[in-house]
Structure formats: C-alpha cells, structure tokens
N, C-alpha and C. Protein backbone atom coordinates (compact mmCIF):
# COMPACT_ATOMS: atom_id res chain seq x y z
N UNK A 1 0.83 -1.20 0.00
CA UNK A 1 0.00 0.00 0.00
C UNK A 1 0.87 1.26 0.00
N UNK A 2 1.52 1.47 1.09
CA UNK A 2 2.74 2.28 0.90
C UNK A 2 3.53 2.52 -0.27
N UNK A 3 3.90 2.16 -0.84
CA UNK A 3 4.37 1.96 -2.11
C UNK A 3 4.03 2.90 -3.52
N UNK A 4 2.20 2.98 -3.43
CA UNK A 4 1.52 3.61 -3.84
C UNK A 4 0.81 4.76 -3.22
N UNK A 5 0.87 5.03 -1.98
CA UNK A 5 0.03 5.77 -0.66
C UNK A 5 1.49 6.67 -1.17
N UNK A 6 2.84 7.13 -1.28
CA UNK A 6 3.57 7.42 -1.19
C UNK A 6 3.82 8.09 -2.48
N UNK A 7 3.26 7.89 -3.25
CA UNK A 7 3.59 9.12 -4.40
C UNK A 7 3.22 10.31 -4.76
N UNK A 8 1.86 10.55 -3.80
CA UNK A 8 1.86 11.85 -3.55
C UNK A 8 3.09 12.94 -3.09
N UNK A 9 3.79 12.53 -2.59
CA UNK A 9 5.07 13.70 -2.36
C UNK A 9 5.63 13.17 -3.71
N UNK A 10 5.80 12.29 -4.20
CA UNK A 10 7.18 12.29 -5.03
C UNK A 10 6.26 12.39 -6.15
N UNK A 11 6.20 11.33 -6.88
CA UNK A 11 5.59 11.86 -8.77
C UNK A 11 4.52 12.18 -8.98
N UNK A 12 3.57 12.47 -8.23
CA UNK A 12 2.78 13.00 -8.07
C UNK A 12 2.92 14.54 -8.34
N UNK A 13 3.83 15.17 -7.60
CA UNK A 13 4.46 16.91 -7.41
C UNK A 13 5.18 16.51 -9.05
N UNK A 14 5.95 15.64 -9.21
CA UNK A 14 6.16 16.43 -10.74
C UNK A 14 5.77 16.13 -11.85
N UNK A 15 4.14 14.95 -11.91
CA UNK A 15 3.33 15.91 -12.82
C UNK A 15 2.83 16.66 -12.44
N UNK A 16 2.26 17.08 -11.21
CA UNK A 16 1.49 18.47 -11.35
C UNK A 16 2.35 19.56 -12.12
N UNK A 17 3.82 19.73 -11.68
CA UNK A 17 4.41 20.78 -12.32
C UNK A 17 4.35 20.93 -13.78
N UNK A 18 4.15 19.81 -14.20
CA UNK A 18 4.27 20.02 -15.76
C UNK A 18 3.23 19.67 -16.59
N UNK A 19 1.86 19.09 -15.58
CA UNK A 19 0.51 18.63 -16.30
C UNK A 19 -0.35 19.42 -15.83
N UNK A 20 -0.59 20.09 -14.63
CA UNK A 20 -1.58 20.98 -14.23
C UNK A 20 -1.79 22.27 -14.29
N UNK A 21 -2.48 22.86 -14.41
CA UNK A 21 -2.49 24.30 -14.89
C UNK A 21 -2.87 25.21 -13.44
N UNK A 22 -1.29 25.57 -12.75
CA UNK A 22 -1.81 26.02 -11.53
C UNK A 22 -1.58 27.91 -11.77
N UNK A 23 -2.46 28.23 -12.85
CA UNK A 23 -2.71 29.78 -12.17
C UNK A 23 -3.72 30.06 -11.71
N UNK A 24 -3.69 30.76 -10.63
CA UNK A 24 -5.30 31.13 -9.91
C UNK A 24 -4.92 32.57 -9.58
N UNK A 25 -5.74 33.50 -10.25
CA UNK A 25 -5.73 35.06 -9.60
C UNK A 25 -4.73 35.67 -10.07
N UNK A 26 -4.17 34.94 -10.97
CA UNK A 26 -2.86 35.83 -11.94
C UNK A 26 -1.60 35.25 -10.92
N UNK A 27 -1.39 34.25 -10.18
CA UNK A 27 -0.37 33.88 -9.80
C UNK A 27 -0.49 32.66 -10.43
N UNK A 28 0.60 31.51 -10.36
CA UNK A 28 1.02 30.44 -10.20
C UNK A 28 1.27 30.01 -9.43
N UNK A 29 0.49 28.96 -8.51
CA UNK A 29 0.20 28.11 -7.19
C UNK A 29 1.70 27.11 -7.36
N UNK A 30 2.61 27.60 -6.61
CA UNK A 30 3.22 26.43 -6.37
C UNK A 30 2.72 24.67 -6.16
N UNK A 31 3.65 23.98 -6.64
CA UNK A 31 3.66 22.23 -6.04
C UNK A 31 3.48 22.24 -4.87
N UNK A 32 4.62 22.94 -4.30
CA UNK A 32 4.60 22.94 -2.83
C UNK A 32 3.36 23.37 -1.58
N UNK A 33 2.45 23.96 -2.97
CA UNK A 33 1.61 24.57 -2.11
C UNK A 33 0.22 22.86 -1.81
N UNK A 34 0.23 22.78 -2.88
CA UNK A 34 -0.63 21.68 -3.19
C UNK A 34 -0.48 20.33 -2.44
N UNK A 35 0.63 20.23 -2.67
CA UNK A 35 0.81 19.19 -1.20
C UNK A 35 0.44 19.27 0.20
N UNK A 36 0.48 20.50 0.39
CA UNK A 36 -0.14 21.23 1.70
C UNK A 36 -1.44 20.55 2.06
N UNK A 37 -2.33 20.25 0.97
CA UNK A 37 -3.98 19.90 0.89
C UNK A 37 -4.24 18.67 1.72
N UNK A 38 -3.17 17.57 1.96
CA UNK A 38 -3.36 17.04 2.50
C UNK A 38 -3.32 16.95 3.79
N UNK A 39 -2.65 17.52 4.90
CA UNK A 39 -2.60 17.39 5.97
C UNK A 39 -3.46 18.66 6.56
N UNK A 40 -4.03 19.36 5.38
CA UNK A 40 -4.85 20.33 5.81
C UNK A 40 -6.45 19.66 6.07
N UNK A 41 -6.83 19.07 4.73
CA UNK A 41 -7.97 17.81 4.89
C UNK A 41 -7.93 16.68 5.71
N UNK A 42 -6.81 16.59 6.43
CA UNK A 42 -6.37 15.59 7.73
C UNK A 42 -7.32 16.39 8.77
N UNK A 43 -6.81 17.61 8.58
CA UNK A 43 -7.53 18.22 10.28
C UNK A 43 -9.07 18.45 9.56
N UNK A 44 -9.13 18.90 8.72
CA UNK A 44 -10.77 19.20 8.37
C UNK A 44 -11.46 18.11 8.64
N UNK A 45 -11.09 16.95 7.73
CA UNK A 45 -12.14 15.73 8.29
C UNK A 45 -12.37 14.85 8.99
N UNK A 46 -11.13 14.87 9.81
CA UNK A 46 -10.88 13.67 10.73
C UNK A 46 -12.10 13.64 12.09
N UNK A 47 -12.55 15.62 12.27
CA UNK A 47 -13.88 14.98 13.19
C UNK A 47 -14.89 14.49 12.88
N UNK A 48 -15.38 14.46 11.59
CA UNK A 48 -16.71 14.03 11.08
C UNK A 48 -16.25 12.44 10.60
N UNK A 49 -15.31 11.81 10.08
CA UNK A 49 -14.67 10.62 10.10
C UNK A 49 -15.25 9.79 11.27
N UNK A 50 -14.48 10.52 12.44
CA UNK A 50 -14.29 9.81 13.51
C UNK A 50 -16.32 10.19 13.85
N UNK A 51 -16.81 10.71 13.90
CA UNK A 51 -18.14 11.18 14.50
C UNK A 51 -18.97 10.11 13.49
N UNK A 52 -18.86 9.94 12.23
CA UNK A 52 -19.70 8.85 11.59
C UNK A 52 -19.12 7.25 12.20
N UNK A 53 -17.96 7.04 12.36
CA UNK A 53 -17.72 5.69 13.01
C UNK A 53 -18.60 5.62 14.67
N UNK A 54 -18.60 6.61 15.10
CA UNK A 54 -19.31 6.83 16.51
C UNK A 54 -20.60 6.50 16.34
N UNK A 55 -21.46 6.93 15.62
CA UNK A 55 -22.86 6.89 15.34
C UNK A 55 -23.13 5.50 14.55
N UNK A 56 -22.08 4.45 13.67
CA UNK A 56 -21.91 3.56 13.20
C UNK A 56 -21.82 2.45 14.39
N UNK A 57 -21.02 2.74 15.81
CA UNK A 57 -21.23 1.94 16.52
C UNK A 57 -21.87 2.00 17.50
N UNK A 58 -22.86 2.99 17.54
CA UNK A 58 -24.31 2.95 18.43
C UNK A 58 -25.01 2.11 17.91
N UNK A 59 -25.34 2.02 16.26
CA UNK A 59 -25.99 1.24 15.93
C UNK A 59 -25.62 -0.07 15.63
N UNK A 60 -24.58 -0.51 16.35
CA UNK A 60 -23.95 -1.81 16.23
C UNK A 60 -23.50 -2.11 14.43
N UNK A 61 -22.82 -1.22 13.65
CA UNK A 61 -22.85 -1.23 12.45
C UNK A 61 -21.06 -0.79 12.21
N UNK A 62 -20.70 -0.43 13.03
CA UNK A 62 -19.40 -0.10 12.52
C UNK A 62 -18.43 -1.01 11.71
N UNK A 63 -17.83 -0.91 10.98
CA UNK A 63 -16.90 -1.82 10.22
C UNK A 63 -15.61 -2.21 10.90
N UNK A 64 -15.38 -3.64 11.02
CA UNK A 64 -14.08 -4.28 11.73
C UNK A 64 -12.87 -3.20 11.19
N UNK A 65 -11.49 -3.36 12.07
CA UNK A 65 -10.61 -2.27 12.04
C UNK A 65 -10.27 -2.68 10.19
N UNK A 66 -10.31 -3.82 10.24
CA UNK A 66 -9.67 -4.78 8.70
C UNK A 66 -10.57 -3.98 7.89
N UNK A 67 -11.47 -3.95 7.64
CA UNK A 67 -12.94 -3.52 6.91
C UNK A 67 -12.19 -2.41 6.47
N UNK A 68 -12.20 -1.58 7.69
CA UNK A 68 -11.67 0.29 7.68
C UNK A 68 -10.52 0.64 6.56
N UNK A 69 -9.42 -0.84 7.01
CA UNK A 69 -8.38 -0.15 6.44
C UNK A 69 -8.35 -0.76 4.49
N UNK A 70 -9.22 -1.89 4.64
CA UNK A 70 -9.37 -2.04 2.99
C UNK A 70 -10.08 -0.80 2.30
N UNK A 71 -11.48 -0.42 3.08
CA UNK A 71 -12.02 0.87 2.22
C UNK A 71 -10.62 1.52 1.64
N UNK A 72 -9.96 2.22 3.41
CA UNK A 72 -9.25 3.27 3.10
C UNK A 72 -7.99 3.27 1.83
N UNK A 73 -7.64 1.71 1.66
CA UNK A 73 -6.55 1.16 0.64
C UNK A 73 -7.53 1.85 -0.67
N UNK A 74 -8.78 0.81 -0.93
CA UNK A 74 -9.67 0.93 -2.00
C UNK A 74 -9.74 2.34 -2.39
N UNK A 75 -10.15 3.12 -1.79
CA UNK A 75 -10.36 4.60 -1.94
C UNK A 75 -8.94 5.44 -2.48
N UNK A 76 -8.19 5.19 -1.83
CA UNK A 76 -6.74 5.50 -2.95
C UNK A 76 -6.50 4.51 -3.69
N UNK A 77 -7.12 3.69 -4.26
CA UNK A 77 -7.21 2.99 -5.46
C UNK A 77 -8.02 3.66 -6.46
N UNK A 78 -8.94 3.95 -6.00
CA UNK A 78 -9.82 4.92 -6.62
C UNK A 78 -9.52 6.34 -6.96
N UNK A 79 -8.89 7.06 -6.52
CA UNK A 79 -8.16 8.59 -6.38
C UNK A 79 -7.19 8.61 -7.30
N UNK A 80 -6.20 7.26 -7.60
CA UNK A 80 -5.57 7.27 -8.72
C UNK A 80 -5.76 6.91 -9.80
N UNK A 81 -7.28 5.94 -9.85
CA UNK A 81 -7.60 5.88 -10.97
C UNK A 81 -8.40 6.89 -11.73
N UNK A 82 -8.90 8.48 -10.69
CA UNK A 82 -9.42 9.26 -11.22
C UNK A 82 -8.31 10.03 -11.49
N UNK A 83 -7.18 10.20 -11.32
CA UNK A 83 -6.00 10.81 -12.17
C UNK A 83 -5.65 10.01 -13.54
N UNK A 84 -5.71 8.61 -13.73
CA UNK A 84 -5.04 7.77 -14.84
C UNK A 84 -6.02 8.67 -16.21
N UNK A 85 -7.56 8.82 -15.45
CA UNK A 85 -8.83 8.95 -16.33
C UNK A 85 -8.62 10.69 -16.86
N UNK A 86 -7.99 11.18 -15.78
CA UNK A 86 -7.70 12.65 -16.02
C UNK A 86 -6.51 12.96 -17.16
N UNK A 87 -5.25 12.31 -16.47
CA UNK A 87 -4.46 12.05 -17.51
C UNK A 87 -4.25 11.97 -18.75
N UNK A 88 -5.28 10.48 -19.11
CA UNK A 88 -5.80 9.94 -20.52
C UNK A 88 -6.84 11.18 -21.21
N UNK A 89 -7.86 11.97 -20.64
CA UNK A 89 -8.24 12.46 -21.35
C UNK A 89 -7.89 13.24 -22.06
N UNK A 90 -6.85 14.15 -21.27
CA UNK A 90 -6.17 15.47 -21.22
C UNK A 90 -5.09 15.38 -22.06
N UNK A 91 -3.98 14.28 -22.17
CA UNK A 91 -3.22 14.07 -23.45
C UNK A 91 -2.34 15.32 -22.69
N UNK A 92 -2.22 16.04 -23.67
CA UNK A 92 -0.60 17.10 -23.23
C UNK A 92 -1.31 18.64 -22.61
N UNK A 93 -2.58 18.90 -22.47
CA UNK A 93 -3.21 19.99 -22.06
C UNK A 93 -3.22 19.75 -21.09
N UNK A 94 -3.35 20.93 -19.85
CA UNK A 94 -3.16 20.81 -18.43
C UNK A 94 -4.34 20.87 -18.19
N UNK A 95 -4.18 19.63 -16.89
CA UNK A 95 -5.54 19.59 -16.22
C UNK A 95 -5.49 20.70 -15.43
N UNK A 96 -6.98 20.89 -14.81
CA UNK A 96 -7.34 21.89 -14.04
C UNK A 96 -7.05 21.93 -12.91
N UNK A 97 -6.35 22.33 -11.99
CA UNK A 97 -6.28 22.89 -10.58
C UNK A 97 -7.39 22.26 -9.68
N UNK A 98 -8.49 21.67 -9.64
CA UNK A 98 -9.55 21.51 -8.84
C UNK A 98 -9.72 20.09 -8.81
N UNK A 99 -9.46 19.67 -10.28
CA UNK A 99 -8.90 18.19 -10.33
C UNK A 99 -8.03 17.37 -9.22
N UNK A 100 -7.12 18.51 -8.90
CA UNK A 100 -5.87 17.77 -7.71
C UNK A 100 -6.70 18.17 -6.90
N UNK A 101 -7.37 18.81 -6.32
CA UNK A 101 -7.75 18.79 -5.08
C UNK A 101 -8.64 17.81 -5.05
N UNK A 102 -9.39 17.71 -6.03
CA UNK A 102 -10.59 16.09 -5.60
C UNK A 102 -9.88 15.46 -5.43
N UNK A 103 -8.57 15.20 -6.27
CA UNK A 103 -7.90 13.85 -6.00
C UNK A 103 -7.66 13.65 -4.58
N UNK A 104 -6.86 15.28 -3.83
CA UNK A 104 -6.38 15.34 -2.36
C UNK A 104 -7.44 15.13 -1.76
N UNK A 105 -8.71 15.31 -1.48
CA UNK A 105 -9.94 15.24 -0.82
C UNK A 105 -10.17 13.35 -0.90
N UNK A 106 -10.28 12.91 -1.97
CA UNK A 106 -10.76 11.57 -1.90
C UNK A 106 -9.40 10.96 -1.15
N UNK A 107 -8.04 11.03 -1.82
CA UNK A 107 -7.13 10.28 -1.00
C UNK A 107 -6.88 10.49 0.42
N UNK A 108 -7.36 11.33 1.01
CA UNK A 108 -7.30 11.70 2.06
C UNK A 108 -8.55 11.34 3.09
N UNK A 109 -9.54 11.41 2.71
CA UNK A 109 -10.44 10.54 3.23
C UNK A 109 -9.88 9.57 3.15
N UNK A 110 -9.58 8.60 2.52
CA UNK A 110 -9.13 6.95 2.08
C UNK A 110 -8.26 6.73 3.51
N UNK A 111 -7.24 8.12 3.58
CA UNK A 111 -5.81 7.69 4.27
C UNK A 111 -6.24 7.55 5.47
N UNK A 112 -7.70 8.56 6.17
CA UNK A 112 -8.05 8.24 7.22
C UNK A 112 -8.75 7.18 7.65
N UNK A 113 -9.03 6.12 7.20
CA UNK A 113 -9.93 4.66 6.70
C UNK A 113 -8.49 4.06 6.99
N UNK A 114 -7.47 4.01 6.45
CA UNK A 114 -6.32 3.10 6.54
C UNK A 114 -4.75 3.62 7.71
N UNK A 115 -4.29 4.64 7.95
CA UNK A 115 -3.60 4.98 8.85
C UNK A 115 -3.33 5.10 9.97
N UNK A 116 -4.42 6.00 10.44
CA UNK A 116 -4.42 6.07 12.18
C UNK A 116 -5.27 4.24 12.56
N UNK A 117 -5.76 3.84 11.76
CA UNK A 117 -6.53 2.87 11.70
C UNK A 117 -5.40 1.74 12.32
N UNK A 118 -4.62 1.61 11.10
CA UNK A 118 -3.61 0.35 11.22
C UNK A 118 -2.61 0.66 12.60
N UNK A 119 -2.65 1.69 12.66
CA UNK A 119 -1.47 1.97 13.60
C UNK A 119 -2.51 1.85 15.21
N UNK A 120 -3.30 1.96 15.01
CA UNK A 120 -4.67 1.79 16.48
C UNK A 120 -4.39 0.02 16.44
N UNK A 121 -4.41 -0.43 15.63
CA UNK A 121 -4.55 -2.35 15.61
C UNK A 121 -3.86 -2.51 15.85
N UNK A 122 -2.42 -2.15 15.34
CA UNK A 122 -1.31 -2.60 15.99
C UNK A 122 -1.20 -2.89 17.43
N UNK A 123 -1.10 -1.58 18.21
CA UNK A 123 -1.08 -0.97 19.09
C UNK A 123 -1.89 -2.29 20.55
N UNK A 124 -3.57 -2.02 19.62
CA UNK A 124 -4.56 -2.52 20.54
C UNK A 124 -3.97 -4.78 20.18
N UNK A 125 -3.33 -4.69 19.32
CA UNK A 125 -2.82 -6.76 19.12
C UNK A 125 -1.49 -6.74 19.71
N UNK A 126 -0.85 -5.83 20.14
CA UNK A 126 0.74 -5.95 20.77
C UNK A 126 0.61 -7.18 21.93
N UNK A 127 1.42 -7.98 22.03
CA UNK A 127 1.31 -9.13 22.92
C UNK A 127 1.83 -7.54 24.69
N UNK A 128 2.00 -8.17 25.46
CA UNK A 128 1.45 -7.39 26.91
C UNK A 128 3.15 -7.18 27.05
N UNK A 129 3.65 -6.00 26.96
CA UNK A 129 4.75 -5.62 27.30
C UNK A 129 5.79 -5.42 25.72
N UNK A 130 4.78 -5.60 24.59
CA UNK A 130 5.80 -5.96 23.25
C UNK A 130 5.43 -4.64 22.58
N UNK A 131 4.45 -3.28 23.44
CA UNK A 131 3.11 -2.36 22.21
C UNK A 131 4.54 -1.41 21.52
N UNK A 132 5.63 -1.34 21.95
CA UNK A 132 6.60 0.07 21.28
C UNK A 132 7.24 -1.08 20.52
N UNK A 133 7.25 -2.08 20.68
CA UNK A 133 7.98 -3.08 19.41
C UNK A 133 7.15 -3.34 18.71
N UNK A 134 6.25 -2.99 18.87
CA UNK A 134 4.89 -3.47 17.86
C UNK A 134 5.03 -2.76 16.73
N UNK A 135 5.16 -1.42 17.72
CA UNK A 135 4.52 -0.23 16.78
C UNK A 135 5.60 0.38 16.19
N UNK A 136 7.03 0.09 16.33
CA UNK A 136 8.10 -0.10 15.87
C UNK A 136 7.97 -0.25 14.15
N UNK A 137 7.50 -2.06 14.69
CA UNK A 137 7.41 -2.32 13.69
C UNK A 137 6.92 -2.45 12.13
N UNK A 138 5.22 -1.50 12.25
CA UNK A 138 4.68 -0.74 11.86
C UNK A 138 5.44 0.10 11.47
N UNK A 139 5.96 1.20 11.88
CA UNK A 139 6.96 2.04 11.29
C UNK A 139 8.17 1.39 10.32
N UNK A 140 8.79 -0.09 10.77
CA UNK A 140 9.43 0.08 9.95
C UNK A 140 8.87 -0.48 8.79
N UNK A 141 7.88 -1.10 8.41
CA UNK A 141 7.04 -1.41 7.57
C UNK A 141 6.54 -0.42 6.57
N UNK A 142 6.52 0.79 7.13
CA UNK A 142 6.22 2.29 6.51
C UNK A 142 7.63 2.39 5.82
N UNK A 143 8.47 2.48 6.37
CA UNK A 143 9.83 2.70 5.72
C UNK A 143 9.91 1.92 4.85
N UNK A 144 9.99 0.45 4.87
CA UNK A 144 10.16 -0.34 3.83
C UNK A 144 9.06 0.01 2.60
N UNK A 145 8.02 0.55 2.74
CA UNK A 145 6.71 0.72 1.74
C UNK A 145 7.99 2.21 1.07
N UNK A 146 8.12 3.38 1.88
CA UNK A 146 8.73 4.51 1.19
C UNK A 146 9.75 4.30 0.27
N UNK A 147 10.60 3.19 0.67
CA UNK A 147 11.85 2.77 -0.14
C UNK A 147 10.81 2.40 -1.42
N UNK A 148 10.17 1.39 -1.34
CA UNK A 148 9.73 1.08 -2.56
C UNK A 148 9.05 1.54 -3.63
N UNK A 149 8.36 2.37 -2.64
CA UNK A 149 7.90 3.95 -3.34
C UNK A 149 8.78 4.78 -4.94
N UNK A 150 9.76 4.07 -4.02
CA UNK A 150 11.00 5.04 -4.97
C UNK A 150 11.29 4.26 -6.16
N UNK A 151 11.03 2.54 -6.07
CA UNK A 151 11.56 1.71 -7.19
C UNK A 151 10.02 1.47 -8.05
N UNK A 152 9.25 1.94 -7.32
CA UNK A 152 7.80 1.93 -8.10
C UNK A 152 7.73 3.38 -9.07
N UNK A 153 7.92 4.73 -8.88
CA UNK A 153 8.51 5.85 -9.25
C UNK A 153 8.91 5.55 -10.44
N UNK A 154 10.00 4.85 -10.52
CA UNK A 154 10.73 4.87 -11.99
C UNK A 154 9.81 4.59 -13.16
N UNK A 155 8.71 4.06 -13.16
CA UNK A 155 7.93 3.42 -13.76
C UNK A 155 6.89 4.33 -14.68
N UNK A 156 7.26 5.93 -13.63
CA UNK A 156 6.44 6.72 -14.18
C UNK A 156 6.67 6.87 -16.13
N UNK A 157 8.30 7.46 -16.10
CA UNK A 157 8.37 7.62 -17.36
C UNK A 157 8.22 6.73 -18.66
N UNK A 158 8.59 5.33 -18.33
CA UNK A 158 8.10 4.69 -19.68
C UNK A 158 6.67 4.16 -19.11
N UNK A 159 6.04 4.17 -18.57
CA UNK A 159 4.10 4.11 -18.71
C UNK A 159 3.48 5.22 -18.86
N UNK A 160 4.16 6.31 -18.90
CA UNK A 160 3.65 7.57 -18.99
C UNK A 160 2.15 7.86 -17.20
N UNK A 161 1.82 9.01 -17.59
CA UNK A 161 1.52 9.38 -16.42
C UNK A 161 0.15 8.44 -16.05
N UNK A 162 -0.78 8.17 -17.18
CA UNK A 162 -2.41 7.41 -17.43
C UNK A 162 -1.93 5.71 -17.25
N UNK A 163 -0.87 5.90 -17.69
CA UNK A 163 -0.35 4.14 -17.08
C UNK A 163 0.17 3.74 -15.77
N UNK A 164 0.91 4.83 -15.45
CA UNK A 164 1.29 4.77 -14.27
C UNK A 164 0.40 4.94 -13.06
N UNK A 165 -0.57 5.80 -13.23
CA UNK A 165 -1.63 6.04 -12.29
C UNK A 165 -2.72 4.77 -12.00
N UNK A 166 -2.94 4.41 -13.38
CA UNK A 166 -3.32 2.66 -13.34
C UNK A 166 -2.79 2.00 -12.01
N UNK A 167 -1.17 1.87 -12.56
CA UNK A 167 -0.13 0.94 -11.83
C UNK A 167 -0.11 1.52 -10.46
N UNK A 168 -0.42 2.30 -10.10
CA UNK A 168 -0.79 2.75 -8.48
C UNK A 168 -1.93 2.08 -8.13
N UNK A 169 -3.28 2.67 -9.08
CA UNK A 169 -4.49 2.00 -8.65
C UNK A 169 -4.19 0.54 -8.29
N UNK A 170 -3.26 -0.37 -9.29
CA UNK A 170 -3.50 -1.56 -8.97
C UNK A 170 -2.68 -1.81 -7.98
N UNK A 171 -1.47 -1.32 -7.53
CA UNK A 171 -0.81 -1.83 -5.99
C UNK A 171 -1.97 -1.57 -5.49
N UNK A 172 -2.70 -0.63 -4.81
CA UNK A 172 -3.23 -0.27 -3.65
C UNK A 172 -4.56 -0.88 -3.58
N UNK A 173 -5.24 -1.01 -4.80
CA UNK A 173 -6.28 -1.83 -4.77
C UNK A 173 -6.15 -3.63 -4.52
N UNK A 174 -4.98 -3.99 -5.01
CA UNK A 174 -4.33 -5.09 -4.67
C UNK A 174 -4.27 -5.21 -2.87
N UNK A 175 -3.86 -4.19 -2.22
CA UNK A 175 -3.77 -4.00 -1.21
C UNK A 175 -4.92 -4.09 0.05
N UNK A 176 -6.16 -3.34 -0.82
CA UNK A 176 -7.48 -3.47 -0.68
C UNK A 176 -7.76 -4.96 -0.58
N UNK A 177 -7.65 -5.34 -1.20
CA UNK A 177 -8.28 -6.77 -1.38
C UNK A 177 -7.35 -7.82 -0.19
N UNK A 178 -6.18 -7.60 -0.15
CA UNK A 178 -5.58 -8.13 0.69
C UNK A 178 -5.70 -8.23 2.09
N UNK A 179 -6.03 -6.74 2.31
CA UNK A 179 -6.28 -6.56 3.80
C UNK A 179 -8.07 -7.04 3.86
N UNK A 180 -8.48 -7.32 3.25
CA UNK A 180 -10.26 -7.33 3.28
C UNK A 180 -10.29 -9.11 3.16
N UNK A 181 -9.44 -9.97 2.50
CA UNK A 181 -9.13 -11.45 2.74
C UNK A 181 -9.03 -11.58 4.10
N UNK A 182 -8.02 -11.05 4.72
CA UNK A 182 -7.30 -11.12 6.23
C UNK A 182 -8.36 -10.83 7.49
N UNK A 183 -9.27 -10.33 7.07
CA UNK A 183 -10.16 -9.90 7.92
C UNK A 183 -11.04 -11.56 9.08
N UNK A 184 -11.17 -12.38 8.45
CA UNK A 184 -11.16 -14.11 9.01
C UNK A 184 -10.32 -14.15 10.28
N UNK A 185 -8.95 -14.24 9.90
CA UNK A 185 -7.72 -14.46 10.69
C UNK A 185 -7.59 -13.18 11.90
N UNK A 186 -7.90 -12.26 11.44
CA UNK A 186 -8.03 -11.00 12.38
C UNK A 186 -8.96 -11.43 13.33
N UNK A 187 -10.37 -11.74 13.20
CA UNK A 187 -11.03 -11.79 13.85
C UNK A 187 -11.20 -13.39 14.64
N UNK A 188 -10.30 -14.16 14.40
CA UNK A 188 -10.21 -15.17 15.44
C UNK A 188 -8.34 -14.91 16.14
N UNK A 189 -7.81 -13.92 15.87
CA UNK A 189 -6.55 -13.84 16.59
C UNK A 189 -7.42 -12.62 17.54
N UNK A 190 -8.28 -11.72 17.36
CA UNK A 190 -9.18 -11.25 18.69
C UNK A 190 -9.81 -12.21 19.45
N UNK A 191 -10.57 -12.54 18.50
CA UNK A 191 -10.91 -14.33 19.59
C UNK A 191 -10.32 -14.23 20.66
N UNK A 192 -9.00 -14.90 20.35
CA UNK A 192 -8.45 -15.67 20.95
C UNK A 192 -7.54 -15.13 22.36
N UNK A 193 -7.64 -13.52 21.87
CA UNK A 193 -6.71 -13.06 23.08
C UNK A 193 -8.15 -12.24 23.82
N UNK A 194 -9.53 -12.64 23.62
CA UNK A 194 -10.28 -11.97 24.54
C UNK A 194 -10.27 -13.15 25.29
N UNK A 195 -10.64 -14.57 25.03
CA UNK A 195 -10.68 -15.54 25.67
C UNK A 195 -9.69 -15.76 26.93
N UNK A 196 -8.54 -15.51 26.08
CA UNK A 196 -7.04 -15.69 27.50
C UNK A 196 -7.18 -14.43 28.45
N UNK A 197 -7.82 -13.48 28.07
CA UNK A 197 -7.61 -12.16 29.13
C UNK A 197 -8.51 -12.26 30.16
C-alpha cells in the first residue's frame, strides 16, 4: 500500500508541475503549495470521520478495524484511478487545478480509513509488554513501503503518467483486497486473546 500511498510527495508533485495548470488570480500556485492539501484535509475531516464511526457503533454497524483499512486502501485505489482517467483524457493539455484537489480530498479521506486505523490495531494486538515493538514495527514497515515507493517511481516515465496512475491503482487496490481477505484471521486472533484475558 505504501508503495503507492507514497507518491503523492514524489511523482505525483512532478506531474502536477508540468501537467496541471496552476494559475489562480494571476499567480502560479506552487507544487509545494498543493501538497499542503493534504494534511490540511487531515484536520478538516478527521472529526466528522471519527463522528460517523461513533454513530456507526451505536448502531452496532461499525466496520471491523480490517474492513476500515481495505475501504481506506480501496479509496486510494480509486483517487488514482481518477487521475489515470484525467491524464488519458487530457493528453498534453493541463488539467485543471480543482482536479488535484478532488484527487487530495478523496485520498485523504481513504488515508483516514487506513492509517491512524492500522497503527490503532497494531497498538490494541501488541502481545502485553511488546506495544513500542509493535509499533516499531509498523513504522518500519512504513519505511520499507517509502523505499519502494521510490523503485515503483521509476515506472512513471516509460508508462507515462495514465499508465502509471493505473499501476498505483493496482498496488493499492491489490492492497485493498488483501487486507479485506485477512479480515477471518483477524477476527479469530481477537478471539483468541479476549478468551485468555
């Protein structure tokens, strides 16, 4: 997932520089600025996120943590396949400025479905005295996804940008599906440590 969750900083910023058409108001919107969108839509939506899972488990309806984090994979599966579609249409004319922000809006919802998510499971499955090696390890799992990030990257220039955005969709949707299999095994390794507690 990482792998693909991770190209927003990197090739992501340089097609925008050279596929998007960032003037607004007689300036030119930096890359740098645009990246911003995300950790800005981190704080915007994360209370209504968290407030629909609340009201999801009053009504005994909430989705297992596994559930959460396939949407959130799926959904940046989806975010890049509405760039591949943007891409392809657009050919060598720059897309529009509002375009990246849906993209930042949907992947960012997604990230909150899969991040704080995975890193809460971790946390809450750490065997009793193991939770900072746990969560360690989680991190270094993030690292290993960023490295690969970088050998997935190369890929941009000979698939071009509508192929490559594909080839994101399909890690992460791959990813989707993976974590949404696992969901069985998740829920009898809870089993099993409510039983012993």
């Amino acid at each position: 997932f990482r792998a693909g969750y991770e190209q927003s900083g990197n090739t992501l910023a340089v097609w925008a520089e050279a596929s998007v058409d960032r003037v607004a108001w007689g300036m030119t919107v930096p890359v740098t600025w645009m990246q911003s969108l995300n950790p800005l839509l981190v704080f915007l939506f994360t209370p209504f996120v968290v407030a629909g899972w609340r009201r999801a488990a009053q009504r005994g309806r909430e989705p297992s943590s596994l559930a959460k984090m396939a949407l959130g994979a799926a959904g940046v599966a989806l975010a890049y396949l509405m760039l591949a579609l943007l891409a392809a249409s657009h050919g060598s004319a720059p897309v529009n400025m509002g375009w990246v922000a849906a993209f930042f809006a949907v992947y960012t919802l997604a990230e909150l479905y899969i991040l704080p998510v995975g890193l809460g499971l971790f946390a809450r499955l750490a065997p009793t005295g193991m939770g900072a090696t746990i969560i360690a390890a989680w991190f270094l799992a993030s690292f290993g996804g960023n490295l690969l990030s970088g050998v997935v990257g190369r890929y941009m220039a000979p698939l071009g940008a509508a192929g490559f955005f594909v080839l994101l969709a399909g890690i992460t949707g791959a990813a989707a599906l993976a974590l949404f299999t696992l969901r069985p095994l998740l829920r009898r390794v809870e089993e099993a440590r409510a039983n012993a507690a």
